[in-house]
Protein backbone atom coordinates (compact mmCIF):
# COMPACT_ATOMS: atom_id res chain seq x y z
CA UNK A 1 14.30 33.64 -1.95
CA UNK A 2 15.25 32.74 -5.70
CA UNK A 3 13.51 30.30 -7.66
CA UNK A 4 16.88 27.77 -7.55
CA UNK A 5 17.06 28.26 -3.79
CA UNK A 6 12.99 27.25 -3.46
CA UNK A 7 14.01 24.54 -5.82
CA UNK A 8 17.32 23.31 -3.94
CA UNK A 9 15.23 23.52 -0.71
CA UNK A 10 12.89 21.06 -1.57
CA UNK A 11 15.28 18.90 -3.37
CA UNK A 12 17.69 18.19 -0.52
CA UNK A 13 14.46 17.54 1.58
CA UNK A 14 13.88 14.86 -0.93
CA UNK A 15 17.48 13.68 -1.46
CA UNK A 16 17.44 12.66 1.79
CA UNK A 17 14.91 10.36 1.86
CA UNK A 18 14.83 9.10 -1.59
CA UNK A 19 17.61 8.31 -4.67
CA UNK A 20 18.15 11.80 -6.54
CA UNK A 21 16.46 10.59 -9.46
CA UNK A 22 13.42 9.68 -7.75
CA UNK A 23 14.13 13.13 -5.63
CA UNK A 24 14.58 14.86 -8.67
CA UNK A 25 11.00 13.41 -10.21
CA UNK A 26 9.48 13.98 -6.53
CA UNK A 27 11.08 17.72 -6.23
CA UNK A 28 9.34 18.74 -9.87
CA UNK A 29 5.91 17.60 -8.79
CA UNK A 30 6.32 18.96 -5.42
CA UNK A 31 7.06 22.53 -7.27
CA UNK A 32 4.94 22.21 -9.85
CA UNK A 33 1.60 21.33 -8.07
CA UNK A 34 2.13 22.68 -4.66
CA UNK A 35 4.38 25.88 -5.27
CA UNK A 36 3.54 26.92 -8.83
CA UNK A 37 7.05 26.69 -9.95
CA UNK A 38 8.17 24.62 -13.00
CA UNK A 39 11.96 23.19 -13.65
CA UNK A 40 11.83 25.05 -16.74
CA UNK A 41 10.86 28.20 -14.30
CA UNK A 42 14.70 27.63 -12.29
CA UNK A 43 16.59 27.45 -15.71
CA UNK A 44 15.02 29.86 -17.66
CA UNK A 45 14.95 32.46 -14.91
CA UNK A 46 17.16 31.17 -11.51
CA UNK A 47 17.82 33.90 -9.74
CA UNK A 48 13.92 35.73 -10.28
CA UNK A 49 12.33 36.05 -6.77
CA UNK A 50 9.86 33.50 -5.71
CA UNK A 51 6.62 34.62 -3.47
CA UNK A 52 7.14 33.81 0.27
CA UNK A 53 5.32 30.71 0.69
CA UNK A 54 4.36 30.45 4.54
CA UNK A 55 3.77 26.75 3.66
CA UNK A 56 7.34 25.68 2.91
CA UNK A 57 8.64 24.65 6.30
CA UNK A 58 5.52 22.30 6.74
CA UNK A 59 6.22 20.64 3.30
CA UNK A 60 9.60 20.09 3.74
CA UNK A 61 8.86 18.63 7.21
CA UNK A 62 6.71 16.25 5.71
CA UNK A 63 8.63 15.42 2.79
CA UNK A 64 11.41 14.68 5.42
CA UNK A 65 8.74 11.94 6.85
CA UNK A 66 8.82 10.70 3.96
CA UNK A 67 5.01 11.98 3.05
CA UNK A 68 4.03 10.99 -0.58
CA UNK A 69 4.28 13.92 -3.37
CA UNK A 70 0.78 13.08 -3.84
CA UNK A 71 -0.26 13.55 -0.72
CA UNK A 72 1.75 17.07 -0.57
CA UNK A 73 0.03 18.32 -3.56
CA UNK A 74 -3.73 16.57 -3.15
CA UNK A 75 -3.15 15.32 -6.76
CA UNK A 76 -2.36 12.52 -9.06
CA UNK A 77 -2.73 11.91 -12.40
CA UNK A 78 -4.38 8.44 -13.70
CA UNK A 79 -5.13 7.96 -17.30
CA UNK A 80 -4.21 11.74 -17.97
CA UNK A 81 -6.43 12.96 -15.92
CA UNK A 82 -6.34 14.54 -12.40
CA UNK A 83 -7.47 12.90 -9.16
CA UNK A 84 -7.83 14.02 -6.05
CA UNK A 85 -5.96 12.36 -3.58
CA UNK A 86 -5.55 12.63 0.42
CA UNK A 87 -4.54 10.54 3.08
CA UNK A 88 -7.18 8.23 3.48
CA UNK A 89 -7.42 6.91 -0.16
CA UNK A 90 -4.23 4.80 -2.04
CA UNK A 91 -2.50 7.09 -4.11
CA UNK A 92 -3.31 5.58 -7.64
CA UNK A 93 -0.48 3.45 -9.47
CA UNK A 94 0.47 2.59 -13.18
CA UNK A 95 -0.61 -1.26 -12.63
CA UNK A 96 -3.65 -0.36 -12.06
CA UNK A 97 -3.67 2.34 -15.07
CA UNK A 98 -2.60 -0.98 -16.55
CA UNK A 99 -5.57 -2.59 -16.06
CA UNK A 100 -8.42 -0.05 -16.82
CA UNK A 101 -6.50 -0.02 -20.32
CA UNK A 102 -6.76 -3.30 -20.45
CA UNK A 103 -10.94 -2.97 -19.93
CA UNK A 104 -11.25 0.18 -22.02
CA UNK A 105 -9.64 -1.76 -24.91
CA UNK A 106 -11.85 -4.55 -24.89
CA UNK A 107 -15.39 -2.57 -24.43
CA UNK A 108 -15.04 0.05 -26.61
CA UNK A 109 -18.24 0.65 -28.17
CA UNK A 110 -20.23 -1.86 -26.05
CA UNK A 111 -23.97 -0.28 -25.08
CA UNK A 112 -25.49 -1.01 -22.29
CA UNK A 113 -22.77 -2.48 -20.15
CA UNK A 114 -23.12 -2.24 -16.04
CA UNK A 115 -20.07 -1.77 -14.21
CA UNK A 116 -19.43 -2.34 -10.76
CA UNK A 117 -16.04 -1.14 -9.18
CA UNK A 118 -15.67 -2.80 -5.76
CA UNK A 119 -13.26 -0.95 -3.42
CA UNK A 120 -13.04 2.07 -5.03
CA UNK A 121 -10.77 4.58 -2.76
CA UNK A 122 -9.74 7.68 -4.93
CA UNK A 123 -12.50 6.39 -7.42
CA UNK A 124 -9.68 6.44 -10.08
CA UNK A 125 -11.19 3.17 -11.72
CA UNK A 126 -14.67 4.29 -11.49
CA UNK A 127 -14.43 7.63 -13.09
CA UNK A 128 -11.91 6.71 -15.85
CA UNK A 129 -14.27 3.95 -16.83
CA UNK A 130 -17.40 6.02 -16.78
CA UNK A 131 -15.67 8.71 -18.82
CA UNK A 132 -13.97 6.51 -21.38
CA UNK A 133 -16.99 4.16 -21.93
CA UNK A 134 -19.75 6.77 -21.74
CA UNK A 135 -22.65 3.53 -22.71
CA UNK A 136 -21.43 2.28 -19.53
CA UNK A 137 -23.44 2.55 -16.12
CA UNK A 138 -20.90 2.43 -13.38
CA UNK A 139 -21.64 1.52 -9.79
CA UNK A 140 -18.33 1.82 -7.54
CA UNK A 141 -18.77 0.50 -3.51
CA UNK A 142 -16.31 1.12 -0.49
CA UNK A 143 -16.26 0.43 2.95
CA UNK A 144 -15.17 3.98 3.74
CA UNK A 145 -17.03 7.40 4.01
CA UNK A 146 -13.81 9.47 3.71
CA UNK A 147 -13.07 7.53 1.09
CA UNK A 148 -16.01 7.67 -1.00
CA UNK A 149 -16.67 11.58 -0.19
CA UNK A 150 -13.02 11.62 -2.28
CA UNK A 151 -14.46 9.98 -5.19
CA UNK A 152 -17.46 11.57 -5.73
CA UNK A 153 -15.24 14.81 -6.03
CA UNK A 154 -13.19 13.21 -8.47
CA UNK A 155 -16.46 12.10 -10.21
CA UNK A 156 -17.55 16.13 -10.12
CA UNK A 157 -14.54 17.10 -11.47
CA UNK A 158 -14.77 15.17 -14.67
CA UNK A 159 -17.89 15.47 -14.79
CA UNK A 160 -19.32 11.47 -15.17
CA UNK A 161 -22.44 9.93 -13.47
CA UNK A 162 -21.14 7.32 -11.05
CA UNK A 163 -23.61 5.83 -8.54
CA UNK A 164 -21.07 5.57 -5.18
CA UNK A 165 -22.19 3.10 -2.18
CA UNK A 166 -21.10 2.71 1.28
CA UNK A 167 -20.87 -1.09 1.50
CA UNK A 168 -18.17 -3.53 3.02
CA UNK A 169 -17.94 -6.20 0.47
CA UNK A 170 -16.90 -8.92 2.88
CA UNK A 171 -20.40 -8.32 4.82
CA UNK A 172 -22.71 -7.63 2.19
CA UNK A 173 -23.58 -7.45 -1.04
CA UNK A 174 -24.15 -4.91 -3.64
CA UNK A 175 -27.39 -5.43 -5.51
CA UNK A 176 -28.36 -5.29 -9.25
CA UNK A 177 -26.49 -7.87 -12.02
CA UNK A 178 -23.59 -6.10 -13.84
CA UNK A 179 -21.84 -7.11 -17.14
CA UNK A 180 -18.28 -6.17 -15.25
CA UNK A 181 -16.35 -6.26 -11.52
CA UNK A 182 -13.33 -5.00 -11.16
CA UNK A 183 -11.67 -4.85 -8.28
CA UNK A 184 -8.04 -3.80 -6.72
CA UNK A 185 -8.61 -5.20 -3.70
CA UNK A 186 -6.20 -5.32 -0.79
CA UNK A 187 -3.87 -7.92 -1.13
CA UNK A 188 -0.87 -7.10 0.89
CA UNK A 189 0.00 -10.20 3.22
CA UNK A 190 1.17 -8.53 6.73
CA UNK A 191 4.54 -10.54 6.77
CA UNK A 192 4.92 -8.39 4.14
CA UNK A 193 5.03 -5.29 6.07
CA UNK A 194 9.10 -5.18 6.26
CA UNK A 195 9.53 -5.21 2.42
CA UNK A 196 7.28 -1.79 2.15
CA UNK A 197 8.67 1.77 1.77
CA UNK A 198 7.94 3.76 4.96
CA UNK A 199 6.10 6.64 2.39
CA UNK A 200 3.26 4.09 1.88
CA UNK A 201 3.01 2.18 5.75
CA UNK A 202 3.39 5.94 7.19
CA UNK A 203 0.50 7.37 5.10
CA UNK A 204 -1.48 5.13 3.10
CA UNK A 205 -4.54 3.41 4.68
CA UNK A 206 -3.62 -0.24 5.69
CA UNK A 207 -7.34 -0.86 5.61
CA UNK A 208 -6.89 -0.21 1.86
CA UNK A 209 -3.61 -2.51 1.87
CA UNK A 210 -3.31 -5.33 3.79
CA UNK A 211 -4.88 -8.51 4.27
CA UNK A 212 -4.25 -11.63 6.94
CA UNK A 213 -1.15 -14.09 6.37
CA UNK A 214 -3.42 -16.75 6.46
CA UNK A 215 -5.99 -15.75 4.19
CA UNK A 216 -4.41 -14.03 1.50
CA UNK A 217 -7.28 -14.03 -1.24
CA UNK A 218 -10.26 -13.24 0.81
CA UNK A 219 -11.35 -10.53 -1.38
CA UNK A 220 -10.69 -12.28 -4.25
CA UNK A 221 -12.62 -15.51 -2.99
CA UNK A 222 -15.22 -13.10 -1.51
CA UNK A 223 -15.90 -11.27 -5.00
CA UNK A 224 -15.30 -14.42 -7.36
CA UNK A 225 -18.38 -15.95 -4.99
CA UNK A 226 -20.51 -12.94 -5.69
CA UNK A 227 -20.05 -12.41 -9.11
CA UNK A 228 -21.74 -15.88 -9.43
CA UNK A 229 -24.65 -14.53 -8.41
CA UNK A 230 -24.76 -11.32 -10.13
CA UNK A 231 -22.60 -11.12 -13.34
CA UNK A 232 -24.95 -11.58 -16.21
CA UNK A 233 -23.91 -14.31 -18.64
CA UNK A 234 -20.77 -13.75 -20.13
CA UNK A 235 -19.97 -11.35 -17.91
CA UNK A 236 -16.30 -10.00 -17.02
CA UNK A 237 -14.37 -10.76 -13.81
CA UNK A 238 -10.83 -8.29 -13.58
CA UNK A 239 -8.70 -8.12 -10.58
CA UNK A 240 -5.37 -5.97 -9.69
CA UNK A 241 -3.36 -9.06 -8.42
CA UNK A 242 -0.82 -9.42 -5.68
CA UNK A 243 2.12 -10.65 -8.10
CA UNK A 244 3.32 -13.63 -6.07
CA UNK A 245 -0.81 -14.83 -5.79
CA UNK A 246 -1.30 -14.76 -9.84
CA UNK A 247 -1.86 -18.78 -9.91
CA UNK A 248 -3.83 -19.28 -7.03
CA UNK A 249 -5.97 -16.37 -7.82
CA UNK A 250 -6.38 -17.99 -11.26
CA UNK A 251 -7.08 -21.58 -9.69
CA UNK A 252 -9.47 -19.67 -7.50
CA UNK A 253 -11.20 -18.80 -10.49
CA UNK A 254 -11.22 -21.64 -12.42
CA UNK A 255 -12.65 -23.28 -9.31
CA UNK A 256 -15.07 -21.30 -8.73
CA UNK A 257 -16.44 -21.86 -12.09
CA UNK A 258 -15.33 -18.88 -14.24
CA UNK A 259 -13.93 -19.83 -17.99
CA UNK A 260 -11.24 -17.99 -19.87
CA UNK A 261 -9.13 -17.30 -17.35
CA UNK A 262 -6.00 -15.23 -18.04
CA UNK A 263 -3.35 -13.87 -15.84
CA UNK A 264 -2.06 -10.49 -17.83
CA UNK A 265 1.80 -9.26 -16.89
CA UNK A 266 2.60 -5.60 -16.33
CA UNK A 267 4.82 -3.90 -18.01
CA UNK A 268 7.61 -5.29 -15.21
CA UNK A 269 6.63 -8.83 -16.64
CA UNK A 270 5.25 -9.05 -13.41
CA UNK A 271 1.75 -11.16 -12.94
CA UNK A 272 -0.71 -8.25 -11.65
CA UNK A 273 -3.73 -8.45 -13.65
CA UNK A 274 -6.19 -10.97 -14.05
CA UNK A 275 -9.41 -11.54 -15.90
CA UNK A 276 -12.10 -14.64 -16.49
CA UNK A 277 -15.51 -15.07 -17.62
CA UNK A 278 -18.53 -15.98 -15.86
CA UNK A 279 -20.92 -18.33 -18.40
């Protein structure tokens, strides 16, 4: 097999699932981090044999179920850096690179600052904050084992001390005061379901995703109400935000007695970040 045939291979496998510029985008991951071939490989060099990879027919069955590129490759990147991902964890997404800018940018340089990252999955948030605000002490909870076995990797791998707890947030409590929680919490309503790509409801954990219809913000209520008790003074509150929730999570807020609230827009102009103080 040639390098273009590999390529083209993978490619329709992707066109027929997705748009060909997302199955373009999809097939040069794909290559890249699961077959060792680069685009610049198939036009430099086209017709150069490829190795027999005894793999192929399994990836391009699962690409064909619509499996995430992510997921194929056990990889994503977040804040330049490389995470670990499997099915089990969310694969990590730009809002939420969105917000850890957002923190980085406004601790810079702070000493002594406790963090606490509350639903951690791939530990993306965790492990960028610990590496890019090395004062910091950073604490990062989930409810799942599989999960947090993920993120400790990731926390190998680069190489930062992150303390990582088994705990279900909407049961107990984490203990300690911390100067920061952050949280992207599940916020998917279920009536929701229908508007979501089958590549995230087919592999994604829904445990990670969704909430009920008819209590849409309990893990923002749930965290809001614990930070009272165990941000220190003028301590920082940051959610990931469902975008159609962005005023009632900031009422939520305000009501629950934090100050400064802002609602921050991605770069979409959609509401998906929010942030208040706790005095």
């Amino acid at each position: 097999m040639t390098r273009r045939e590999l390529w083209d291979k993978v490619y329709e496998a992707a066109r027929s699932v997705y748009g060909e510029r997302e199955a373009r985008s999809y097939t040069a991951f794909v290559c890249e981090g699961r077959l060792g071939m680069r685009f610049t490989d198939v036009i430099v060099e086209p017709a150069a044999p490829c190795p027999e990879h005894e793999e192929l027919p399994q990836i391009l069955s699962a690409i064909r179920d619509h499996c995430p590129a992510q997921y194929i490759t056990g990889f994503a990147w977040f804040f330049d850096r490389k995470f670990t991902v499997r099915e089990g964890v969310l694969i990590p997404r730009p809002e939420t690179e969105e917000l850890v800018r957002m923190i980085t940018d406004r601790c810079k340089g702070r000493r002594g600052l406790r963090v606490l990252d509350v639903g951690t999955g791939s530990g993306c948030i965790a492990v960028t904050l610990a590496a890019e605000l090395p004062e910091a002490e950073v604490v990062a909870v989930d409810i799942s084992e599989s999960a947090l076995e993920i993120a400790r990797e990731n926390a190998r791998t680069h190489r930062v001390p992150v303390e990582f707890v088994r705990c279900d947030i909407l049961q107990e409590c984490p203990s300690g005061y911390f100067d920061l929680i952050v949280s992207n919490p599940p916020y998917v309503t279920l009536q929701e379901r229908d508007e979501m790509r089958p590549n995230v409801l087919r592999y994604e954990p829904h445990r990670a995703l969704f909430v009920p219809d008819d209590d849409s913000l309990i893990f923002y209520r749930t965290i809001a109400e614990y930070g009272r008790c165990s941000l220190n003074p003028g301590g920082m509150l940051w959610f990931e935000l469902n975008e159609r929730y962005g005023g009632e999570v900031a009422s939520l807020l305000e009501q629950t007695g934090y100050s400064e609230v802002v609602v921050h827009d991605d770069m979409f102009g959609k509401q998906r970040m929010a942030e208040a103080v706790w005095r």
